[in-house]
PDB file of N, CA and C in Angstrom:
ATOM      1  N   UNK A   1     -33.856  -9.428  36.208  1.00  0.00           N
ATOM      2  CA  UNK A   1     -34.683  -8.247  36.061  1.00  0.00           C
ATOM      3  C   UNK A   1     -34.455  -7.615  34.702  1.00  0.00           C
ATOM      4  N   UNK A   2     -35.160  -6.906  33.941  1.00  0.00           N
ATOM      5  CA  UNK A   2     -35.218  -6.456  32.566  1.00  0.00           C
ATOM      6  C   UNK A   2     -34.973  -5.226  32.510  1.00  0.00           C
ATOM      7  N   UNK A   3     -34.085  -4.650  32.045  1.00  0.00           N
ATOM      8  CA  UNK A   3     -34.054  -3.382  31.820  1.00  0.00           C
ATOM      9  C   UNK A   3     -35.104  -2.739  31.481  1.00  0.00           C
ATOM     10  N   UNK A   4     -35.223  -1.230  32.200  1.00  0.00           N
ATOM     11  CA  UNK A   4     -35.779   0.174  32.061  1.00  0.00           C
ATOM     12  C   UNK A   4     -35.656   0.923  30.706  1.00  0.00           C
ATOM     13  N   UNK A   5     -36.424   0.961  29.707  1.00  0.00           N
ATOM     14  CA  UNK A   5     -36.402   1.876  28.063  1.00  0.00           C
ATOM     15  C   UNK A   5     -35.779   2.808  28.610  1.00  0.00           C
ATOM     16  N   UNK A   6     -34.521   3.410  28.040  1.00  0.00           N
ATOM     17  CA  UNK A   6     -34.423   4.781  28.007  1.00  0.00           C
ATOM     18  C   UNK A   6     -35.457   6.047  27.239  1.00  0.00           C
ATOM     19  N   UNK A   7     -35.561   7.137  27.903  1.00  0.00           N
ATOM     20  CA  UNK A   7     -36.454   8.122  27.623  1.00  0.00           C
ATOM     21  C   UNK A   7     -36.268   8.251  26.326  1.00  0.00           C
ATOM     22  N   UNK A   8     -35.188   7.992  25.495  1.00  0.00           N
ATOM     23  CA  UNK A   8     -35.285   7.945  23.788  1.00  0.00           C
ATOM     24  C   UNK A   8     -36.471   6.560  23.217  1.00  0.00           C
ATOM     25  N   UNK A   9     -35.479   5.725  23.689  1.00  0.00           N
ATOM     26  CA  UNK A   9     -36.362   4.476  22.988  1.00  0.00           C
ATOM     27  C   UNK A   9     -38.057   4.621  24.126  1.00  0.00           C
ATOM     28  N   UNK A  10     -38.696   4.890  24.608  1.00  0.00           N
ATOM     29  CA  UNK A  10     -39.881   5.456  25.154  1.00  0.00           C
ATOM     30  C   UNK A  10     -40.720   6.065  24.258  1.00  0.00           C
ATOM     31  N   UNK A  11     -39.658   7.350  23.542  1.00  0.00           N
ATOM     32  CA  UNK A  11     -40.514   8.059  22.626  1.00  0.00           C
ATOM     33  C   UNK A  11     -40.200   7.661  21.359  1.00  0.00           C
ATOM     34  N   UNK A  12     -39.465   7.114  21.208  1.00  0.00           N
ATOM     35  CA  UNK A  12     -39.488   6.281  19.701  1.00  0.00           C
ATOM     36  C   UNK A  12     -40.808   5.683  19.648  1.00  0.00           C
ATOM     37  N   UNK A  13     -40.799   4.949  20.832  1.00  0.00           N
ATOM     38  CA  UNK A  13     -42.313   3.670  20.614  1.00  0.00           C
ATOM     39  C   UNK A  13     -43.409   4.543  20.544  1.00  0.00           C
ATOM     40  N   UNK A  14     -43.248   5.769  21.320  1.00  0.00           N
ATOM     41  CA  UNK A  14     -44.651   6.300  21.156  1.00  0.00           C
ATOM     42  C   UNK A  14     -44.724   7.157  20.252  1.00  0.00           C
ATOM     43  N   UNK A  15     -44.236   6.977  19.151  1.00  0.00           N
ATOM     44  CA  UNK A  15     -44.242   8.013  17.967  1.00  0.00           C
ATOM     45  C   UNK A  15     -44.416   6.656  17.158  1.00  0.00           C
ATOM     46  N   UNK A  16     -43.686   6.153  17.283  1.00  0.00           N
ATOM     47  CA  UNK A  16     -43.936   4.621  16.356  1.00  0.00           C
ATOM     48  C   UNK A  16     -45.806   4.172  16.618  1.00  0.00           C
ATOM     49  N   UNK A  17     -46.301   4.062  17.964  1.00  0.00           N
ATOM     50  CA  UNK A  17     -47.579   3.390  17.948  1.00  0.00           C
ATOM     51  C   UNK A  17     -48.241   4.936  17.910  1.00  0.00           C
ATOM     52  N   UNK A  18     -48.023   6.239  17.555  1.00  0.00           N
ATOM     53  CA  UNK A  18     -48.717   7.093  16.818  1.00  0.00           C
ATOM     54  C   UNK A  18     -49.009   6.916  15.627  1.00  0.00           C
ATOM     55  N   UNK A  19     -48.292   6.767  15.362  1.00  0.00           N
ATOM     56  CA  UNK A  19     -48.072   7.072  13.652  1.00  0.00           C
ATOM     57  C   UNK A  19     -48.942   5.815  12.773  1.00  0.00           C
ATOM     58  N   UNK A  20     -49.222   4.507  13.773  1.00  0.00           N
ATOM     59  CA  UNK A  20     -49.693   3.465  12.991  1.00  0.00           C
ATOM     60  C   UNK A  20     -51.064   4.408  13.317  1.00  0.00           C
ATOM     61  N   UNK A  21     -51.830   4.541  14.955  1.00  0.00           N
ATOM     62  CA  UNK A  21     -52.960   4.949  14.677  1.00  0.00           C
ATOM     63  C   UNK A  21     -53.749   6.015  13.857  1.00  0.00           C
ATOM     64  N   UNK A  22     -52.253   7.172  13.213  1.00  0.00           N
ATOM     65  CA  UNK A  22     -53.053   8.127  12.208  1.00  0.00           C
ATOM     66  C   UNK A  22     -52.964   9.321  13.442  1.00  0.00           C
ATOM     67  N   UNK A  23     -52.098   9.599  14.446  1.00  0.00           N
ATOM     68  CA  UNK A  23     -52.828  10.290  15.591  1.00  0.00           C
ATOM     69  C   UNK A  23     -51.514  11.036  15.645  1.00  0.00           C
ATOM     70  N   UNK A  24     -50.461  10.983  14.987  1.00  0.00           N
ATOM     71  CA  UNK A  24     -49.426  11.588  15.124  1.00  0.00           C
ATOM     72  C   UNK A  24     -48.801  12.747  14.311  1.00  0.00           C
ATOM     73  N   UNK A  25     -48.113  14.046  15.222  1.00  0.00           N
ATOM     74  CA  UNK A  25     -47.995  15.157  14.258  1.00  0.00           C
ATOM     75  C   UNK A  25     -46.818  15.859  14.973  1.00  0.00           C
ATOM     76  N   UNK A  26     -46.357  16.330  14.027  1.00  0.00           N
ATOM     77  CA  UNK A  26     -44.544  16.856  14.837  1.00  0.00           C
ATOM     78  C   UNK A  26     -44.949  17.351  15.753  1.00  0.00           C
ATOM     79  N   UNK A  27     -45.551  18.414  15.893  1.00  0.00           N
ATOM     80  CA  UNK A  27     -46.155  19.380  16.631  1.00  0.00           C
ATOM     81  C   UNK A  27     -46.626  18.738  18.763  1.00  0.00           C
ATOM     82  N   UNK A  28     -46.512  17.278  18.552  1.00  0.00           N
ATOM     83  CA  UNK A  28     -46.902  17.175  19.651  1.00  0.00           C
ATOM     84  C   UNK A  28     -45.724  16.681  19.901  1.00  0.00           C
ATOM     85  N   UNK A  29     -44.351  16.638  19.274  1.00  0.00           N
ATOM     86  CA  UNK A  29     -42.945  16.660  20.351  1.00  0.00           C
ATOM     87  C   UNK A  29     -42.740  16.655  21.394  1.00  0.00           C
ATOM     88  N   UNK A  30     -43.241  17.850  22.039  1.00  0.00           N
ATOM     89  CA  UNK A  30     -42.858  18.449  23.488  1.00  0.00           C
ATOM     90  C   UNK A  30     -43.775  17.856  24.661  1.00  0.00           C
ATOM     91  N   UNK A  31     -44.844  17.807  24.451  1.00  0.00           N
ATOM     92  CA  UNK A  31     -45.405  16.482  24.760  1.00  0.00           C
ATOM     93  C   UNK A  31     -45.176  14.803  24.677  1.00  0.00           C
ATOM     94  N   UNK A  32     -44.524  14.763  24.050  1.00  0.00           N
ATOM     95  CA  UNK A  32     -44.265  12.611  23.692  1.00  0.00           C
ATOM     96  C   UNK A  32     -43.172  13.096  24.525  1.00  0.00           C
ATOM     97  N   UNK A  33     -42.448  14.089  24.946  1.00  0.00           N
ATOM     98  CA  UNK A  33     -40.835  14.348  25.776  1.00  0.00           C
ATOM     99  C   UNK A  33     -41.091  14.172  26.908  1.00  0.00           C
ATOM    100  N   UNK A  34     -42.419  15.082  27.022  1.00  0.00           N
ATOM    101  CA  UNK A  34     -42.541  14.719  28.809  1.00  0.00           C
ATOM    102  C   UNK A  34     -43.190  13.737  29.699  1.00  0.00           C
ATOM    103  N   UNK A  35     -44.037  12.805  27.714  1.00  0.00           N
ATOM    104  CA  UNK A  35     -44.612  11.676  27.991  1.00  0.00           C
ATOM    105  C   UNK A  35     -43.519  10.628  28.374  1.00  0.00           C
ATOM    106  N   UNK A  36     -42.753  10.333  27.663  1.00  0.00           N
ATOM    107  CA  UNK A  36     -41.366  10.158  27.635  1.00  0.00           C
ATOM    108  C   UNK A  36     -40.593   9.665  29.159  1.00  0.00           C
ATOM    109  N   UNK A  37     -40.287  11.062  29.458  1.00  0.00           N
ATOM    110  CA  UNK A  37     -39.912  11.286  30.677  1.00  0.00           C
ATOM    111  C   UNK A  37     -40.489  10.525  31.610  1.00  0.00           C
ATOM    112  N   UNK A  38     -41.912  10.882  31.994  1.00  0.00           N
ATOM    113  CA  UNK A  38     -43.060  10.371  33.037  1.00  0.00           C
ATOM    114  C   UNK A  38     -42.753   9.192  32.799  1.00  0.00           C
ATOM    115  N   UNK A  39     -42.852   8.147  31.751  1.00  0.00           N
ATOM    116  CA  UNK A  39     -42.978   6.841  31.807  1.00  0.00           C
ATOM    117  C   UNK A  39     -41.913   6.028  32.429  1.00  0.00           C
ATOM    118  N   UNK A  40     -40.754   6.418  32.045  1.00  0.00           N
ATOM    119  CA  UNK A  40     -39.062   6.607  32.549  1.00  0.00           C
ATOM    120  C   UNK A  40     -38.966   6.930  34.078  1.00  0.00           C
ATOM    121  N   UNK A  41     -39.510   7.979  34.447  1.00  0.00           N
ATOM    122  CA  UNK A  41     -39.696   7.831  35.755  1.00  0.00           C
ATOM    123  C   UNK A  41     -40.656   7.189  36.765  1.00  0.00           C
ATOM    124  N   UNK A  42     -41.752   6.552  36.030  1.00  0.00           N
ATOM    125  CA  UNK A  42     -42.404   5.551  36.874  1.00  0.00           C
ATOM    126  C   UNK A  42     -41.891   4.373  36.528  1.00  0.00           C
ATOM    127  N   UNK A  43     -41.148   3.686  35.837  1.00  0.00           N
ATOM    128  CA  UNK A  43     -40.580   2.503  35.903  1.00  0.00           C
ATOM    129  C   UNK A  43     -39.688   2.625  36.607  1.00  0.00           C
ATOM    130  N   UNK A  44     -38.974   3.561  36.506  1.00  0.00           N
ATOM    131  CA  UNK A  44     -37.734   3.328  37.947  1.00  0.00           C
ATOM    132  C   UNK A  44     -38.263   3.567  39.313  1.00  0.00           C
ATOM    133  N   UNK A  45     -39.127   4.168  39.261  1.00  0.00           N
ATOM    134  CA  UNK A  45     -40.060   4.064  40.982  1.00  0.00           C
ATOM    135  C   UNK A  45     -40.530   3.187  41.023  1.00  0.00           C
ATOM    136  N   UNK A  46     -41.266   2.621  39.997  1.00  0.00           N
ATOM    137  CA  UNK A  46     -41.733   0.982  40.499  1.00  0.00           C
ATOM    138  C   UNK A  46     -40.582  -0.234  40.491  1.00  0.00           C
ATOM    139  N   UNK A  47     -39.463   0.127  39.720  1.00  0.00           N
ATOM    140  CA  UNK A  47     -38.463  -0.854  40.166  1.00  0.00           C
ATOM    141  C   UNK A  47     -38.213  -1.127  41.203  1.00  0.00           C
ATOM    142  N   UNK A  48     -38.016   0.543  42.261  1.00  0.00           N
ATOM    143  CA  UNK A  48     -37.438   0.972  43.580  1.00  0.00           C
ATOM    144  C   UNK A  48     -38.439  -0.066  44.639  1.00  0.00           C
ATOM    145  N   UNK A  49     -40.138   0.372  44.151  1.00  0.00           N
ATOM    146  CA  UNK A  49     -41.040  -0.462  44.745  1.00  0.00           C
ATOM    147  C   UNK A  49     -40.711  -1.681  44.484  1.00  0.00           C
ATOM    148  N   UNK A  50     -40.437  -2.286  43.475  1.00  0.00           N
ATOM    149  CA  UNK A  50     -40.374  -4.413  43.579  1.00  0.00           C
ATOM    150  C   UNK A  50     -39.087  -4.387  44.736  1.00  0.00           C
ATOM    151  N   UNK A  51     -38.215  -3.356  44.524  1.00  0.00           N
ATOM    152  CA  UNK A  51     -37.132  -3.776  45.347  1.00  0.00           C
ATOM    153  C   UNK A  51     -37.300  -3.990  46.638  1.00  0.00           C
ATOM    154  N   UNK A  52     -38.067  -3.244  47.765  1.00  0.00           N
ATOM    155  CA  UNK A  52     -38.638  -3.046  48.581  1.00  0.00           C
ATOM    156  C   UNK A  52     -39.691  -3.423  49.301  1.00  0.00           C
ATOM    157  N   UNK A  53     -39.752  -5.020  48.364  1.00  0.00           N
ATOM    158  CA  UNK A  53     -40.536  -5.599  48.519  1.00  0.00           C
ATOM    159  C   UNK A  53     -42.049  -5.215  48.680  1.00  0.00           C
ATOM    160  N   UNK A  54     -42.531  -3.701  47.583  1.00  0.00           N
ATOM    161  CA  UNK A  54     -43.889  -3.771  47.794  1.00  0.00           C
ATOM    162  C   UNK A  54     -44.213  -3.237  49.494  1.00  0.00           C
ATOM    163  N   UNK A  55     -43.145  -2.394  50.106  1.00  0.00           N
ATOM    164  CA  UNK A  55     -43.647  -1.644  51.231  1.00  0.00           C
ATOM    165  C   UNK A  55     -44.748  -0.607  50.848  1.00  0.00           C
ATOM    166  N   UNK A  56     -45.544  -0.676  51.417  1.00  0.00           N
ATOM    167  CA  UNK A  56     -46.997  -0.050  50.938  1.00  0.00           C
ATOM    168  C   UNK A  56     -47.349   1.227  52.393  1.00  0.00           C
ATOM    169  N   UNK A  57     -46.673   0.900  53.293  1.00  0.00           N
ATOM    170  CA  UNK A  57     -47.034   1.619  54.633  1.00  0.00           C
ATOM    171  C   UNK A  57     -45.733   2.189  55.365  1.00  0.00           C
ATOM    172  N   UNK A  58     -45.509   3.098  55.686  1.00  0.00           N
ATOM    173  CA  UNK A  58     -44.198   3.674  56.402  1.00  0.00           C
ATOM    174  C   UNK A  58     -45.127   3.910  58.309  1.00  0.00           C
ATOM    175  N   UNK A  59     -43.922   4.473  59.083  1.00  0.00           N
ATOM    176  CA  UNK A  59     -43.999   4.418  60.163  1.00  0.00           C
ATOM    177  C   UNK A  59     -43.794   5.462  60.561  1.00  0.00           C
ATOM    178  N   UNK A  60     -44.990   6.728  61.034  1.00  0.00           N
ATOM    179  CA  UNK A  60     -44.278   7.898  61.474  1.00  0.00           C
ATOM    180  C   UNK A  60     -43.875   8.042  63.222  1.00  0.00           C
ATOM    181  N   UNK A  61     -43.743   9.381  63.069  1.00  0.00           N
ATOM    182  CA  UNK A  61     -43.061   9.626  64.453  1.00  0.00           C
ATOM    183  C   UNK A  61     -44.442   9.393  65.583  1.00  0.00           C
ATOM    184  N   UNK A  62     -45.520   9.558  65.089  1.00  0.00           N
ATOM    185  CA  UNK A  62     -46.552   9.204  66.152  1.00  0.00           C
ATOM    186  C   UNK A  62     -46.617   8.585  66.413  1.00  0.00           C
ATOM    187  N   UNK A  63     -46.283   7.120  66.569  1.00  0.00           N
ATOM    188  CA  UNK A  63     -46.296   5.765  66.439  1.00  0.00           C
ATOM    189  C   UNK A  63     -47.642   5.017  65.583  1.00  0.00           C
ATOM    190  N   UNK A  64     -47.769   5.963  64.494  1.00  0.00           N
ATOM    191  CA  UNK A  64     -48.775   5.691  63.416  1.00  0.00           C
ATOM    192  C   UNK A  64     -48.098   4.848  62.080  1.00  0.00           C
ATOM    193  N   UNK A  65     -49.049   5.263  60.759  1.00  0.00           N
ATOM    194  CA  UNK A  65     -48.802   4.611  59.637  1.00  0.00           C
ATOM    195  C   UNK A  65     -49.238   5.636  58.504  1.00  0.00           C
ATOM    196  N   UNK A  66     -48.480   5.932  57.571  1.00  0.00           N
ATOM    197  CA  UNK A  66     -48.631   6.249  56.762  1.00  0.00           C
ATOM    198  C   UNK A  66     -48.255   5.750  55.378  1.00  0.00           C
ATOM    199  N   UNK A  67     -48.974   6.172  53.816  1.00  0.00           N
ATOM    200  CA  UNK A  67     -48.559   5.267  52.973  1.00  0.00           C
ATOM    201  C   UNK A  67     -47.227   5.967  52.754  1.00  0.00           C
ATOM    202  N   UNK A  68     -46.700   4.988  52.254  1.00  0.00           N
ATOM    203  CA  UNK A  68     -45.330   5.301  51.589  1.00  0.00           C
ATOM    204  C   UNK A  68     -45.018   6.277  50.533  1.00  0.00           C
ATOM    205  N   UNK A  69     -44.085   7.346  50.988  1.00  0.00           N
ATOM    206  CA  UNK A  69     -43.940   8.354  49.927  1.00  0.00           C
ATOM    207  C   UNK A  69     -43.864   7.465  48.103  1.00  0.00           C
ATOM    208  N   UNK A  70     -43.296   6.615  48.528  1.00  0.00           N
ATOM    209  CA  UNK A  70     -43.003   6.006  46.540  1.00  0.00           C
ATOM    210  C   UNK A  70     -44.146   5.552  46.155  1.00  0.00           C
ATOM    211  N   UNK A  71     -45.211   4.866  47.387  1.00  0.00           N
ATOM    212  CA  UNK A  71     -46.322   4.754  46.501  1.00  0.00           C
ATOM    213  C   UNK A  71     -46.983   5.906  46.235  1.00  0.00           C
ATOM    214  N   UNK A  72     -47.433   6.839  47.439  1.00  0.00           N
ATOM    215  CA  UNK A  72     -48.111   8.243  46.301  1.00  0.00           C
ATOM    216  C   UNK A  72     -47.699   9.110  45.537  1.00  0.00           C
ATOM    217  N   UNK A  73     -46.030   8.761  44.980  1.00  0.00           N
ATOM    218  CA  UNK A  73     -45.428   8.828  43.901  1.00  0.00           C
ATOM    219  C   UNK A  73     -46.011   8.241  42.654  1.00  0.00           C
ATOM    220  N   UNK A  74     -46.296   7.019  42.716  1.00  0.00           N
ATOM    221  CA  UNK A  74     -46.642   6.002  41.928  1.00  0.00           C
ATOM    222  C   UNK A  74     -47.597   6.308  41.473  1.00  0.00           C
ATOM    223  N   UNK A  75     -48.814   6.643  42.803  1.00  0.00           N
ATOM    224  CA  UNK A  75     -49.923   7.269  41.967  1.00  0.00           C
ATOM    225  C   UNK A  75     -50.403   8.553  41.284  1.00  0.00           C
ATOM    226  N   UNK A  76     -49.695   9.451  41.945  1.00  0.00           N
ATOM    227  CA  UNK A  76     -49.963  10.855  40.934  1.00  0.00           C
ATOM    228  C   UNK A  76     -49.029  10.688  39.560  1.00  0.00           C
ATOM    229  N   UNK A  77     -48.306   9.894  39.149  1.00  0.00           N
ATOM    230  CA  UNK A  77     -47.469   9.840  38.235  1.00  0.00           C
ATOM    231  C   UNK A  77     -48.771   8.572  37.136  1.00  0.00           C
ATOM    232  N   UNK A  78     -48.874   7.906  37.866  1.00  0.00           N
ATOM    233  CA  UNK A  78     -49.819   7.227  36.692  1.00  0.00           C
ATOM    234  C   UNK A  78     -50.842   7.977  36.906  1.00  0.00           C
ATOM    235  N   UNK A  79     -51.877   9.201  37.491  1.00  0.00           N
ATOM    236  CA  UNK A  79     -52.566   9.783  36.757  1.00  0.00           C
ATOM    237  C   UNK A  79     -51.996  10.819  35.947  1.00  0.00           C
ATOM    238  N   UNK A  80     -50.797  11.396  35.770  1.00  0.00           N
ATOM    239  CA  UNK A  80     -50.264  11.929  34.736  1.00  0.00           C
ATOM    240  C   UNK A  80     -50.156  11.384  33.530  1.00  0.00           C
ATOM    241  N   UNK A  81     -50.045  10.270  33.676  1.00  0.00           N
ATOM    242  CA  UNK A  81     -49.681   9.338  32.420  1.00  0.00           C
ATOM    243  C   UNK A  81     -51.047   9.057  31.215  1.00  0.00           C
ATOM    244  N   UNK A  82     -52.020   8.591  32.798  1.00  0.00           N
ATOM    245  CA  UNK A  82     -53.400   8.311  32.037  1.00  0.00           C
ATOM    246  C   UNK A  82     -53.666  10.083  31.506  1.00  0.00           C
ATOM    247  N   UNK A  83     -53.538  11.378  31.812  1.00  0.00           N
ATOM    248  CA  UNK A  83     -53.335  12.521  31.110  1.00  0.00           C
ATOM    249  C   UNK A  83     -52.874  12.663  30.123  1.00  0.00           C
ATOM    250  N   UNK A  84     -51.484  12.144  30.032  1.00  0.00           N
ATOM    251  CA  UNK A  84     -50.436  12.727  28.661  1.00  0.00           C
ATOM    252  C   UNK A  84     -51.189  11.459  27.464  1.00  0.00           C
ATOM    253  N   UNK A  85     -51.884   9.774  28.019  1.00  0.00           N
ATOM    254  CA  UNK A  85     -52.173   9.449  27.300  1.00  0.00           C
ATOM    255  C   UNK A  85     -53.201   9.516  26.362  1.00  0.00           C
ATOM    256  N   UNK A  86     -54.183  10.539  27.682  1.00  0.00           N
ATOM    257  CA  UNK A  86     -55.583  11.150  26.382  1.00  0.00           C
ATOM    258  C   UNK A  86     -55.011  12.005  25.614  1.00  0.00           C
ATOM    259  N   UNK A  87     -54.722  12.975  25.946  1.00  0.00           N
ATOM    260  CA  UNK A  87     -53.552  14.171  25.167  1.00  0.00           C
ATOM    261  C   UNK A  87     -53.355  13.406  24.128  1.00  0.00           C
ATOM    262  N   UNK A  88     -52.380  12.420  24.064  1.00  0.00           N
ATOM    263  CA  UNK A  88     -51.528  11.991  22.947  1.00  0.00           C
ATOM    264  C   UNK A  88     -52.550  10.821  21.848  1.00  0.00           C
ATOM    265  N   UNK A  89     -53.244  10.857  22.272  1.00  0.00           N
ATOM    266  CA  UNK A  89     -54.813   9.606  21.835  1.00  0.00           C
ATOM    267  C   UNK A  89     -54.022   8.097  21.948  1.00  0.00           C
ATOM    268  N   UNK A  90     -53.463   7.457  22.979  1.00  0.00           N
ATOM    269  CA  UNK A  90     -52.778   6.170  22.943  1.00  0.00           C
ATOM    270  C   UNK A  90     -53.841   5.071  24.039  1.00  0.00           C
ATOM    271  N   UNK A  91     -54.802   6.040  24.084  1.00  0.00           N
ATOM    272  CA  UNK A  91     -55.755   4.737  24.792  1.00  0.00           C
ATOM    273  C   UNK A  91     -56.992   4.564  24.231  1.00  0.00           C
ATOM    274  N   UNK A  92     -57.427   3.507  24.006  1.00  0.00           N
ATOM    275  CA  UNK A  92     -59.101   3.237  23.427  1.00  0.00           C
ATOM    276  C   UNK A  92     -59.773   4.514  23.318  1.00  0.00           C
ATOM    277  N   UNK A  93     -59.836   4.785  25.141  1.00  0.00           N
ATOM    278  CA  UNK A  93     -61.348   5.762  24.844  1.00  0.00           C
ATOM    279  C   UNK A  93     -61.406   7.045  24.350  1.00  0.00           C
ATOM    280  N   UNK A  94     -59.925   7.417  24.859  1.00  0.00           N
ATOM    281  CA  UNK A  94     -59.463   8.832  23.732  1.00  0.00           C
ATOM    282  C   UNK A  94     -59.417   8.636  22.508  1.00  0.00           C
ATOM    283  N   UNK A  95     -59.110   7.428  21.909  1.00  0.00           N
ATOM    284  CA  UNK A  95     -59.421   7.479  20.180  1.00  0.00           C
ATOM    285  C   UNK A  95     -60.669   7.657  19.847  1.00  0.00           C
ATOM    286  N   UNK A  96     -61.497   6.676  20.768  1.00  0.00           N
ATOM    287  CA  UNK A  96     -62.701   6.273  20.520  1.00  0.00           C
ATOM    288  C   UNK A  96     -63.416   7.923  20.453  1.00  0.00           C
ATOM    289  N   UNK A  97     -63.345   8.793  21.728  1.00  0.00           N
ATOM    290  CA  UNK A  97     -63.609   9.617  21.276  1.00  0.00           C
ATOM    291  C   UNK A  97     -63.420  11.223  20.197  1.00  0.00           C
ATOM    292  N   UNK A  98     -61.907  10.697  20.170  1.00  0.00           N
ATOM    293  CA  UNK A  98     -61.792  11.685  18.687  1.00  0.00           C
ATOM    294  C   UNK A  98     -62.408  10.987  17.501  1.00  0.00           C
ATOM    295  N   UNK A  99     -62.742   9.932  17.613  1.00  0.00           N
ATOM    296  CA  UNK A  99     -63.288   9.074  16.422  1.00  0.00           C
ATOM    297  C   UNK A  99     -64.537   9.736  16.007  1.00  0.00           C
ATOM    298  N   UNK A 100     -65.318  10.109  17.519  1.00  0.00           N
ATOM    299  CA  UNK A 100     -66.599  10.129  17.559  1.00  0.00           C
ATOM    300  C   UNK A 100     -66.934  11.885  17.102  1.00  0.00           C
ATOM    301  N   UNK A 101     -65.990  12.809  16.781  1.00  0.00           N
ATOM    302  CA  UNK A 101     -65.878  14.326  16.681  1.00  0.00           C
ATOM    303  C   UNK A 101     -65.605  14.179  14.981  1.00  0.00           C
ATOM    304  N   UNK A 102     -66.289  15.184  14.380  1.00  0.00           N
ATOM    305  CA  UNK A 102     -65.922  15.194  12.824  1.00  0.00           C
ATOM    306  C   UNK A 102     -65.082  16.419  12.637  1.00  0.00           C
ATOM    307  N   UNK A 103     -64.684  16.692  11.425  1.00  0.00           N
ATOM    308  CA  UNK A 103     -63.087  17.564  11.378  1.00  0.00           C
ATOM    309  C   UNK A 103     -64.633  18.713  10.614  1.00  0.00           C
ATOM    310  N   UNK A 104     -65.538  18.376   9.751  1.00  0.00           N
ATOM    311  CA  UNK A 104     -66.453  19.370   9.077  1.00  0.00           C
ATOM    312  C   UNK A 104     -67.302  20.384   9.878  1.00  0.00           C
ATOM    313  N   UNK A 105     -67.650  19.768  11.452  1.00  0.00           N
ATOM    314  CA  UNK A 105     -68.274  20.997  12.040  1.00  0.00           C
ATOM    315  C   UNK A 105     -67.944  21.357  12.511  1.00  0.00           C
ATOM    316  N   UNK A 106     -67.629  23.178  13.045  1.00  0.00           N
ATOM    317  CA  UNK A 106     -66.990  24.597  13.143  1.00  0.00           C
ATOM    318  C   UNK A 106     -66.777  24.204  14.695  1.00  0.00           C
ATOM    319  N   UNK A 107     -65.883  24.952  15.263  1.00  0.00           N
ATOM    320  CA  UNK A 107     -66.000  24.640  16.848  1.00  0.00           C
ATOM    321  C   UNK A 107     -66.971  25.643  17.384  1.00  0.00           C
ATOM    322  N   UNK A 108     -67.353  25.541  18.701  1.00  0.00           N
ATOM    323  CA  UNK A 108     -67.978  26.684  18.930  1.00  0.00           C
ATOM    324  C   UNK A 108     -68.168  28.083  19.042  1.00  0.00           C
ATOM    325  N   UNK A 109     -66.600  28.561  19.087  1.00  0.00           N
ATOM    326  CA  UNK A 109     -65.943  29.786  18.837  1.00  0.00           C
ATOM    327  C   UNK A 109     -66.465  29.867  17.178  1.00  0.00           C
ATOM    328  N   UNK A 110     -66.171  29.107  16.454  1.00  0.00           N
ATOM    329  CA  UNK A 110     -66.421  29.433  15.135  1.00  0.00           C
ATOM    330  C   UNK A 110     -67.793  30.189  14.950  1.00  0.00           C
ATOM    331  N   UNK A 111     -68.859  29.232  15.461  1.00  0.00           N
ATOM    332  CA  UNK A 111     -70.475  29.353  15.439  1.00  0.00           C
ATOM    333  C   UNK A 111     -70.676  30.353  15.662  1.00  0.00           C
ATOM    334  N   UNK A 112     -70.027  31.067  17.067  1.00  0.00           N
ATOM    335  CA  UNK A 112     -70.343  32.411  17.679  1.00  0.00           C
ATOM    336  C   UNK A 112     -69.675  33.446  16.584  1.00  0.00           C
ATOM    337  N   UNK A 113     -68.836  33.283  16.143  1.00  0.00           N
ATOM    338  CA  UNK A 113     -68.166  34.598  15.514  1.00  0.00           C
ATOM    339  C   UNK A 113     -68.642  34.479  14.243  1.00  0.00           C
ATOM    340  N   UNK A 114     -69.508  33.101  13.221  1.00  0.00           N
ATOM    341  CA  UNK A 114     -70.166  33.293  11.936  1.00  0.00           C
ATOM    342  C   UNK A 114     -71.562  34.465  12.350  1.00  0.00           C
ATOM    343  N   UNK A 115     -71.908  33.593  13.566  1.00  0.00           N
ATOM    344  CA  UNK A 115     -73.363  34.313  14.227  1.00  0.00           C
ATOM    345  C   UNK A 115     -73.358  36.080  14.778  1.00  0.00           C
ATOM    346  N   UNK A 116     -71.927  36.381  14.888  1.00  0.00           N
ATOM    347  CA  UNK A 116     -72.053  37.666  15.159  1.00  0.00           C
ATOM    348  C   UNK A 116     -71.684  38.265  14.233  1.00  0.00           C
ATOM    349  N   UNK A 117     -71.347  37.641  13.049  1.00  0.00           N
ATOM    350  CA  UNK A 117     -70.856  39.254  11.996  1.00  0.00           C
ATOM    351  C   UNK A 117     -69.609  39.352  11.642  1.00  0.00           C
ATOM    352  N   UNK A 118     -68.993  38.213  12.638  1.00  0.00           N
ATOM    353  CA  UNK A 118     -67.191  38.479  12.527  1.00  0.00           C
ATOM    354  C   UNK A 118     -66.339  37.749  11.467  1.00  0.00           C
ATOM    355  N   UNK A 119     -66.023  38.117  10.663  1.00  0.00           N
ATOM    356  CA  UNK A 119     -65.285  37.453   9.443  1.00  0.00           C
ATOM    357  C   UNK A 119     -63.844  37.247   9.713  1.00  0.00           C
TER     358      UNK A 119
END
């Protein structure tokens, strides 16, 4: 089995594959930390899962089925991830769409406050 990145080397890489795309700025630190973190903690929950052979269903007291707490671990943690990764622009379509936004036109707050008078 292969070792788990520690939450340092995590955000090394993701400051490292920032910085090639042009998308990286001190300022989003505190963010790549908790990106960091999240990633760190879904590899060790999905370790827990291979260990466990991929139990997908638990057994409650009703004599029912429910999914397994680690998998809907698994999944609110990778939609955090797919979050921190638009945030941080590390997937296609979030580049794709800051690609598609120009830095020259005003935001809309701007528009409103040229349009009212406000300097």
């Amino acid at each position: 089995m292969k070792n788990i990145p520690t939450v340092e080397t995590i955000k090394r890489r993701t400051v490292k594959n920032m910085k090639e795309l042009g998308t990286y700025k001190v300022q989003f630190s505190p963010i790549i930390s908790r990106y960091a973190e999240t990633v760190w903690q879904y590899n060790l929950l999905y370790r827990r899962f291979e260990q466990s052979d991929f139990v997908v269903e638990v057994a409650t007291g009703a004599s029912g089925v429910k999914k397994s707490p680690i998998v809907a671990t698994l999944e609110n943690l990778r939609k955090d991830l797919t979050t921190y990764e638009d945030r941080l622009l590390l997937n296609p379509k979030s580049l794709k769409d800051s690609d598609n936004k120009t830095d020259n036109e005003p935001s809309a707050f701007a528009k409103f406050l040229n349009s009212s008078g406000v300097d």
